[in-house]
Every structure is written in structure tokens, then in C-alpha cells.
Protein backbone atom coordinates (compact mmCIF):
# COMPACT_ATOMS: atom_id res chain seq x y z
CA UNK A 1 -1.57 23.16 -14.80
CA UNK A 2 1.64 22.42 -12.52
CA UNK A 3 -0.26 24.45 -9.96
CA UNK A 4 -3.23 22.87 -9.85
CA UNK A 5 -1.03 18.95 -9.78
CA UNK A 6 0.47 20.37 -6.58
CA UNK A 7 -2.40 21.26 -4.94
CA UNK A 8 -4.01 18.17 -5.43
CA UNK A 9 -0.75 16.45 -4.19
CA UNK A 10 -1.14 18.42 -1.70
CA UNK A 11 -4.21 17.60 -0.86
CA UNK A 12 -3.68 14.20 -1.74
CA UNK A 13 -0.26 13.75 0.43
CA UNK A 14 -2.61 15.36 3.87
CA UNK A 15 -5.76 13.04 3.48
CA UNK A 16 -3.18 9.89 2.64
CA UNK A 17 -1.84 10.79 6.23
CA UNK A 18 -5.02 11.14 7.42
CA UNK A 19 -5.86 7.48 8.15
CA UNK A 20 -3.35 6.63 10.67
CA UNK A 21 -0.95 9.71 11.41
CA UNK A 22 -4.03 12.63 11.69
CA UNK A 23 -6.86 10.68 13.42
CA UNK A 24 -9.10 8.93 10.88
CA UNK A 25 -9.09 6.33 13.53
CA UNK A 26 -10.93 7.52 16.91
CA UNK A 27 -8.09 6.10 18.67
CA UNK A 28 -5.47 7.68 17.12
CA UNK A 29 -5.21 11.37 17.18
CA UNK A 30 -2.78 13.82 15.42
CA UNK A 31 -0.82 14.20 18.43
CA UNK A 32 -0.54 9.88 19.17
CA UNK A 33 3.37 8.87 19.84
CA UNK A 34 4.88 7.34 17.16
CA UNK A 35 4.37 3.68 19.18
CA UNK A 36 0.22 4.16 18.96
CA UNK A 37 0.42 5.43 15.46
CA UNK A 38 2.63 1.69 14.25
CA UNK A 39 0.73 0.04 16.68
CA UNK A 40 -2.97 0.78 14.72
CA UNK A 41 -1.02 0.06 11.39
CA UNK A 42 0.22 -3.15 12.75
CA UNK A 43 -3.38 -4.32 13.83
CA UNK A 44 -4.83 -2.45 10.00
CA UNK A 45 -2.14 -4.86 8.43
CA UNK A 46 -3.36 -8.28 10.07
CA UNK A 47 -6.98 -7.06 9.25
CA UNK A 48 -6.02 -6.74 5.73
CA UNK A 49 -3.69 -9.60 5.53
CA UNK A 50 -7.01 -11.39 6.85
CA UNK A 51 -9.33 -9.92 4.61
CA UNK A 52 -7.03 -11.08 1.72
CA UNK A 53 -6.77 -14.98 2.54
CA UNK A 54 -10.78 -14.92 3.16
CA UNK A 55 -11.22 -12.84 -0.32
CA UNK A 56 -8.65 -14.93 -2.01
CA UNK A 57 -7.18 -18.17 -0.68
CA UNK A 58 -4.63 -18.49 -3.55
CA UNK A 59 -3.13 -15.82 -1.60
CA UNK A 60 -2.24 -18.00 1.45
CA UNK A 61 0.01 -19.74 -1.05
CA UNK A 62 1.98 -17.02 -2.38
CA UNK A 63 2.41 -15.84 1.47
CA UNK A 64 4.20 -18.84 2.44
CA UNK A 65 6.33 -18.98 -0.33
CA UNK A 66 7.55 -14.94 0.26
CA UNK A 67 10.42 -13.78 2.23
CA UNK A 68 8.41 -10.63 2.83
CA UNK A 69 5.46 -8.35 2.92
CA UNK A 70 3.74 -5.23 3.25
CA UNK A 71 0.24 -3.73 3.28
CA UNK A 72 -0.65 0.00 2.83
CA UNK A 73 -3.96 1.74 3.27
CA UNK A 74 -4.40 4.04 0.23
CA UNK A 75 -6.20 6.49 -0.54
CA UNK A 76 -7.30 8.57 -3.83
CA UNK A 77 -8.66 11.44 -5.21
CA UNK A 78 -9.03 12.26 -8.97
CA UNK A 79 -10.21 16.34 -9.90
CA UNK A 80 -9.02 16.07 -13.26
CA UNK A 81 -6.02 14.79 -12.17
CA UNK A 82 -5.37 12.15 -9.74
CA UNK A 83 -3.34 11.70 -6.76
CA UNK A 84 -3.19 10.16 -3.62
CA UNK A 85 -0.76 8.49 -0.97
CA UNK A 86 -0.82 6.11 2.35
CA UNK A 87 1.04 4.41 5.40
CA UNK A 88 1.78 1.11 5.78
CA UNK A 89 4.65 -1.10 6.83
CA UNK A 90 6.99 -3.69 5.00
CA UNK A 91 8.11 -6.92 6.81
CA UNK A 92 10.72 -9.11 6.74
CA UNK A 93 9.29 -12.60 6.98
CA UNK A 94 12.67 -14.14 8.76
CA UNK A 95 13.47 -11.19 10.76
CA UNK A 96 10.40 -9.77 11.50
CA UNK A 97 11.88 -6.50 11.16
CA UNK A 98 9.53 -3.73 10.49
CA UNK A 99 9.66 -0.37 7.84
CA UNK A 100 7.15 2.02 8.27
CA UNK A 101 6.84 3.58 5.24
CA UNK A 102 4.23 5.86 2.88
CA UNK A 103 3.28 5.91 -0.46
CA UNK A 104 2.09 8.94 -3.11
CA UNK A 105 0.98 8.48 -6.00
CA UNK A 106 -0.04 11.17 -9.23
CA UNK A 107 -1.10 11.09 -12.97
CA UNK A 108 -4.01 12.70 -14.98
CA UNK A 109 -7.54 10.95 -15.34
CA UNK A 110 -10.50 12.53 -16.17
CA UNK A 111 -12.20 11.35 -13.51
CA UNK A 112 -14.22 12.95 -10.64
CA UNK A 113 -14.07 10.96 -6.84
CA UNK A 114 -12.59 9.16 -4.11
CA UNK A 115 -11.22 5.75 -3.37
CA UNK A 116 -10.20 4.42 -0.29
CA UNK A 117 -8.36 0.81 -0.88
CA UNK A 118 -5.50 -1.33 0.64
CA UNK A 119 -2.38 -2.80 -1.55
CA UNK A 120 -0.83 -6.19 -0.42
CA UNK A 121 2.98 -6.81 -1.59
CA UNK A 122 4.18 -10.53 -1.41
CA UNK A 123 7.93 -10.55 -2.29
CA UNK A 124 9.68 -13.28 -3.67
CA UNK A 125 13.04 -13.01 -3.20
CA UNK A 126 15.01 -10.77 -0.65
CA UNK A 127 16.48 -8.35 -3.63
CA UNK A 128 12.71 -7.36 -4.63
CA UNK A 129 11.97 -6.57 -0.93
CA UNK A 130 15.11 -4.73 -0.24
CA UNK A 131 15.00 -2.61 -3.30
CA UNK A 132 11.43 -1.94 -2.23
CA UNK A 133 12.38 -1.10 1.28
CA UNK A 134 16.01 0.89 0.98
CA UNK A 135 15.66 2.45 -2.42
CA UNK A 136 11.72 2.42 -3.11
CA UNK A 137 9.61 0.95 -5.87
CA UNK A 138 9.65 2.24 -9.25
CA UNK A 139 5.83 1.74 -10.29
CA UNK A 140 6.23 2.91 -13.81
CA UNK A 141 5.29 -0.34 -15.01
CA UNK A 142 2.08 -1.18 -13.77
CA UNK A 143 1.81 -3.97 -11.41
CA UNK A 144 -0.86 -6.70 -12.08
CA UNK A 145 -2.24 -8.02 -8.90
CA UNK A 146 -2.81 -12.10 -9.14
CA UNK A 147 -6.13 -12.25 -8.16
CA UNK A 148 -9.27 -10.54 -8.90
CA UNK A 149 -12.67 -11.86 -9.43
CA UNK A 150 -12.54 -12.22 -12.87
CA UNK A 151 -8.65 -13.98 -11.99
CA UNK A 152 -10.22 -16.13 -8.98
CA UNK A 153 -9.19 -19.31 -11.07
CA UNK A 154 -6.15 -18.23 -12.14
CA UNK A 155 -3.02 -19.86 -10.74
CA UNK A 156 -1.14 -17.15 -8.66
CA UNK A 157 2.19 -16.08 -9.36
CA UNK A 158 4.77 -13.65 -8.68
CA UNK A 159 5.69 -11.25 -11.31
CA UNK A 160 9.31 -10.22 -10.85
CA UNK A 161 9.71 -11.02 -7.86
CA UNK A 162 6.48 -9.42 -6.83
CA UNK A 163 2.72 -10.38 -6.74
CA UNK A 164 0.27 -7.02 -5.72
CA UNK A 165 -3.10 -7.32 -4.41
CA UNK A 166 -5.66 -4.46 -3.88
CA UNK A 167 -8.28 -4.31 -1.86
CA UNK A 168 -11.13 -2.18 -2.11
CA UNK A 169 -14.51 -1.90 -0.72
CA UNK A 170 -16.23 -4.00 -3.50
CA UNK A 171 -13.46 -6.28 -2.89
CA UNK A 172 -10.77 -7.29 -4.79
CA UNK A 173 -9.07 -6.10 -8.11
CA UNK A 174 -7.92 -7.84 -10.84
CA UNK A 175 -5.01 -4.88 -11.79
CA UNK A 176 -3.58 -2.78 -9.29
CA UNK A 177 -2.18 0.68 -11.81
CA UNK A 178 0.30 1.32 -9.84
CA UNK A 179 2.16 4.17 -12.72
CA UNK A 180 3.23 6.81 -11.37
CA UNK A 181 3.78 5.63 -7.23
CA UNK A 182 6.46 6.15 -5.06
CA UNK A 183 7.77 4.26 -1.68
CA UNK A 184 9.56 5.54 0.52
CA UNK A 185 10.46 4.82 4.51
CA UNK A 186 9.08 6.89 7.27
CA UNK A 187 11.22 9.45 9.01
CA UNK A 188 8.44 9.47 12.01
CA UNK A 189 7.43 6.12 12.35
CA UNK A 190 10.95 4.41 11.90
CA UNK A 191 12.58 4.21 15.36
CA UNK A 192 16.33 5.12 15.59
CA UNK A 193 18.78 2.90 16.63
């Protein structure tokens, strides 16, 4: 059983590469500097950052009111057990700095398919964002995004510190399960100083 996890992490880990670092995008190719590859997820990120406000215009309000951001795209796979991982980047509102980072994500479902989807992160407070950013995220408690279509009416919120969106082709989510994910910052994409 271990075996089989790994080689859907495996799996998982290459395709959530796939979007940005291996050529998913016909402009970017698995051999793209670094520069082209955080270039197309810095144009991905204002699409999706668009996207949201248009799918959800409580959103807008929660986005002024954080000191920070970020936006991955995701994606899954789930062969009797489920993994999956992405790129995106974290930003600092006041700064404008910018992490690169990825994402991976396991469990078991007994489930058969694909998902493709992108996660927004507002962050309240700089603590929650720099936790997220220099240490990672620990997603063992599941993260309940504030809007949804069944949530359209609800008054948004941060959770501790934190309010989580996803995006997905039929649009937007009510819960983001986030169990089981890790952060972490990109040795590629991050330039050195």
C-alpha cells in the first residue's frame, strides 16, 4: 500500500508541475528560465484573483482588508488514493514581495478522476502569512472557504487569520479539504539575493 501512495505522489507531484514548470502552457516549455516560468504564474494569479471578485464579490472585501495573498493552480488525481500538488505565489500586500512556492497534497478516497482547480488565500494578519510563507501551512484542519454558492449570502470572514477560496471549473466551492497539504517555497522559482 505505501508503494502504491508513492507512486501516485509521484505521479501526482510531476503533473502538479506540469502546469507552469513542464509546459501545460504553450508558452512555457520545460526548459523556460525561471523569469518566464513566475512571469505566466504572475499573469495565472491576476486571472484568478479576477475570476474570484466576478464569481464572488464578497471577496473584494476580504482582499482589502488582508495584508497578503496567494493563489495556486492545483491539481488532483484520486486511484484509490488521492494526491496531487501545484505552483503558485504568496504576496505581501505592503511589500509586494513575492514567494514562489508549491503545494502537495495526499490522503485515501475511494474515488476514481481528475480535478484541476485554483485555491485563493486572503491573510489577515502578517503572523498567518508569514507562518504560511517561512514555515508552511499545516492543513490538518480543513480550511472552509467563505464563499460558495450555497454560502453566496453569507457574510465573509476570516477564519484564523485565514479565509480560502477554491476555484474550480463549475465554479466556486463552498469547502476547500485542505487535510493532508503541504506549502512550501520554491528552490527554482525564488531568486537569490
Amino acid at each position: 500500500m505505501r508503494r502504491l501512495i508513492s507512486i501516485v505522489l509521484a505521479v501526482c507531484a510531476v503533473l502538479s508541475l506540469t502546469p507552469v514548470e513542464a509546459g501545460v502552457f504553450a508558452d512555457v516549455g520545460p526548459f523556460q528560465s525561471a523569469a518566464k516560468v513566475r512571469k505566466r504564474i504572475d499573469e495565472t494569479t491576476q486571472q484568478t484573483l479576477d475570476r474570484l471578485f466576478s464569481q464572488a464579490p464578497e471577496a473584494r472585501g476580504l482582499y482589502d482588508k488582508s495584508v497578503a495573498y496567494a493563489a495556486f493552480d492545483v491539481t488532483k488525481v484520486s486511484l484509490g488514493v488521492t494526491g496531487g500538488g501545484g505552483t503558485g505565489v504568496a504576496i505581501d500586500k505592503a511589500t509586494g514581495q513575492r514567494t514562489y512556492m508549491h503545494m502537495g497534497t495526499g490522503g485515501l478516497n475511494l474515488g476514481l478522476g481528475g480535478q484541476v482547480l485554483q485555491l485563493v488565500f486572503l491573510f489577515a494578519d502578517n503572523n498567518t502569512y508569514k507562518q504560511f510563507v517561512d514555515v508552511g501551512w499545516d492543513a490538518s484542519a480543513s480550511a472552509n472557504a467563505v464563499a460558495g454558492r450555497a454560502g453566496a449570502n453569507a457574510e465573509a470572514s476570516f477564519q484564523n487569520g485565514l479565509a480560502v477560496y477554491t476555484l474550480t471549473t463549475a465554479g466556486l466551492m463552498l469547502q476547500a479539504d485542505l487535510s493532508g497539504t503541504k506549502y512550501w517555497k520554491s528552490k527554482k522559482l525564488n531568486p537569490t539575493p
